[in-house]
C-alpha atoms as a PDB file:
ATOM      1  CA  UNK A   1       5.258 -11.084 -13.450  1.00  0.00           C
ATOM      2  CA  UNK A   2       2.524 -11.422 -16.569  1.00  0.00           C
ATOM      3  CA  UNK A   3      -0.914 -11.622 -15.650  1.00  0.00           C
ATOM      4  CA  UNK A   4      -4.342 -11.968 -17.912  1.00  0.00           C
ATOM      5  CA  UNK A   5      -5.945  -8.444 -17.797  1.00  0.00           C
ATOM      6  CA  UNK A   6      -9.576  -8.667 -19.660  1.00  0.00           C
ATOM      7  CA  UNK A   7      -8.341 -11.486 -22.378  1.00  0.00           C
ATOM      8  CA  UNK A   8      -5.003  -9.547 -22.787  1.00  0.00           C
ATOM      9  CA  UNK A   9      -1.738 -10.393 -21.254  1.00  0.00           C
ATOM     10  CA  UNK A  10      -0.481  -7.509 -19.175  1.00  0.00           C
ATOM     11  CA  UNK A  11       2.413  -7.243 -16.619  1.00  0.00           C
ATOM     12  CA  UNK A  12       2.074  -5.018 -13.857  1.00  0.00           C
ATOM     13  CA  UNK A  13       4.508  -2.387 -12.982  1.00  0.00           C
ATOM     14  CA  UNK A  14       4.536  -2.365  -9.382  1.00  0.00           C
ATOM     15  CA  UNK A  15       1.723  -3.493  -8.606  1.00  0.00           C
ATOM     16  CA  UNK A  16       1.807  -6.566  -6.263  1.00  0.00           C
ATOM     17  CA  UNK A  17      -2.378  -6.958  -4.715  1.00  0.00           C
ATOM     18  CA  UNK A  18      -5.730  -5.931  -6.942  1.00  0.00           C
ATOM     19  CA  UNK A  19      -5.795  -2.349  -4.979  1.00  0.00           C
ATOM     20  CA  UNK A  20      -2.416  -1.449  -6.487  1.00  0.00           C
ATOM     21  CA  UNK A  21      -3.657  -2.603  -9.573  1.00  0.00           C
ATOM     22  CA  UNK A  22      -6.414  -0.561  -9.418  1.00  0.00           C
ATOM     23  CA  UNK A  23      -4.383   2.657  -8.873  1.00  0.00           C
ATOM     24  CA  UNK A  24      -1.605   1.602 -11.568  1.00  0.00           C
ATOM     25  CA  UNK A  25      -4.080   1.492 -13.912  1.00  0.00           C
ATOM     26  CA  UNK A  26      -5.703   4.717 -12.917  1.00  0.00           C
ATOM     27  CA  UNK A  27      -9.252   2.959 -12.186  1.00  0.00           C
ATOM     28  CA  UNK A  28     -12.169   4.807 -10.879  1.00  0.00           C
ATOM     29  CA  UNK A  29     -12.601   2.676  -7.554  1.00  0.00           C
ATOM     30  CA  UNK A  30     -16.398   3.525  -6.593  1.00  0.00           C
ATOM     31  CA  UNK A  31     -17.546   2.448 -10.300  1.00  0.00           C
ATOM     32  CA  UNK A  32     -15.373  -0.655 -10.792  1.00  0.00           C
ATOM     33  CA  UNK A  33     -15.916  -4.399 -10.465  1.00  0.00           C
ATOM     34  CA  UNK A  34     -13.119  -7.317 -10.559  1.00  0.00           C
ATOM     35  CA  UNK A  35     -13.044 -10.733 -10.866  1.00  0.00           C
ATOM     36  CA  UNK A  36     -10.541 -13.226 -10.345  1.00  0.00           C
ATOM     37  CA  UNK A  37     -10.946 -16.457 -12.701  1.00  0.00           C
ATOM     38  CA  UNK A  38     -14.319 -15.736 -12.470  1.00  0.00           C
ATOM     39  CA  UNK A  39     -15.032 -14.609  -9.243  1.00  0.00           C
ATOM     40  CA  UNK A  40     -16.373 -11.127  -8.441  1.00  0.00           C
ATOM     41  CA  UNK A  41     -13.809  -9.747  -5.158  1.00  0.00           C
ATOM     42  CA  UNK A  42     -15.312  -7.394  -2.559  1.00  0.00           C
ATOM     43  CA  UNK A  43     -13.618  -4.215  -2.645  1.00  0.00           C
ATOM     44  CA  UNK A  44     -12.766  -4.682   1.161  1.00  0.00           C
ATOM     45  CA  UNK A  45     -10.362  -7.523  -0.059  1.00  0.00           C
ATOM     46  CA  UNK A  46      -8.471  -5.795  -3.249  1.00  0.00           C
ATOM     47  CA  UNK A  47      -5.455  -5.332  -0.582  1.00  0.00           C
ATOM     48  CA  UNK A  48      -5.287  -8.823   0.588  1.00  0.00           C
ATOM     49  CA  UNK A  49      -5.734  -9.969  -2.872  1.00  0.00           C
ATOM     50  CA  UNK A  50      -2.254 -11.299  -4.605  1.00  0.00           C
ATOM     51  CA  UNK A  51      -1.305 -10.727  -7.966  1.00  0.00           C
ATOM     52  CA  UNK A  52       0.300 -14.325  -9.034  1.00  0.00           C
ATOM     53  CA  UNK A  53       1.871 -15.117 -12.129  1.00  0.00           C
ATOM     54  CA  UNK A  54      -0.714 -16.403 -14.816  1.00  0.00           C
ATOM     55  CA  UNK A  55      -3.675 -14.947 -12.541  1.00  0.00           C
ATOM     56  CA  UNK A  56      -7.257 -13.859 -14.693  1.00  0.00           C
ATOM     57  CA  UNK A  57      -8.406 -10.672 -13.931  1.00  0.00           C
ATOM     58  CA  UNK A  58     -11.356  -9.163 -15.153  1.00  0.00           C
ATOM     59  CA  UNK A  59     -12.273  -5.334 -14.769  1.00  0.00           C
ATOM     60  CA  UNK A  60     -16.026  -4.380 -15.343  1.00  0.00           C
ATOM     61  CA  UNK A  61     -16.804  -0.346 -15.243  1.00  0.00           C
ATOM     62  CA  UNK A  62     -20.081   0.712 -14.628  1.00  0.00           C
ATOM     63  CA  UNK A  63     -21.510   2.510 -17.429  1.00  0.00           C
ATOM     64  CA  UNK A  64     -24.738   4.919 -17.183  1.00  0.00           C
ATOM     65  CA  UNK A  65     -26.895   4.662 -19.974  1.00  0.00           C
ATOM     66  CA  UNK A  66     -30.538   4.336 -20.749  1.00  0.00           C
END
């Protein structure tokens, strides 16, 4: 399966919902957002959330600046 991870094509390992995702890529969970096709996903749902062929997914880290 090939998916769009932040512009770039990507294809997961294992990796079969957003949550898996998030541990394949070794993702802070408390600091991360994600977006699919443009629209932000509650954390509660990253397990019920598919991967699908040709899917957009966006990762935003919070950063701590100032």
């Amino acid at each position: 399966m090939n998916i769009w991870l932040n512009e770039q094509a990507y294809s997961p390992a294992s990796a079969s919902d957003l949550d898996a995702l998030v541990r394949e890529l070794s993702l802070p969970q408390q600091s991360v957002a994600i977006a699919i096709n443009g629209e932000i996903i509650p954390r509660g749902q990253w397990q019920q959330t598919p991967l699908t062929e040709g899917i957009q997914v966006a990762v935003f880290q919070a950063i701590a600046g100032g």
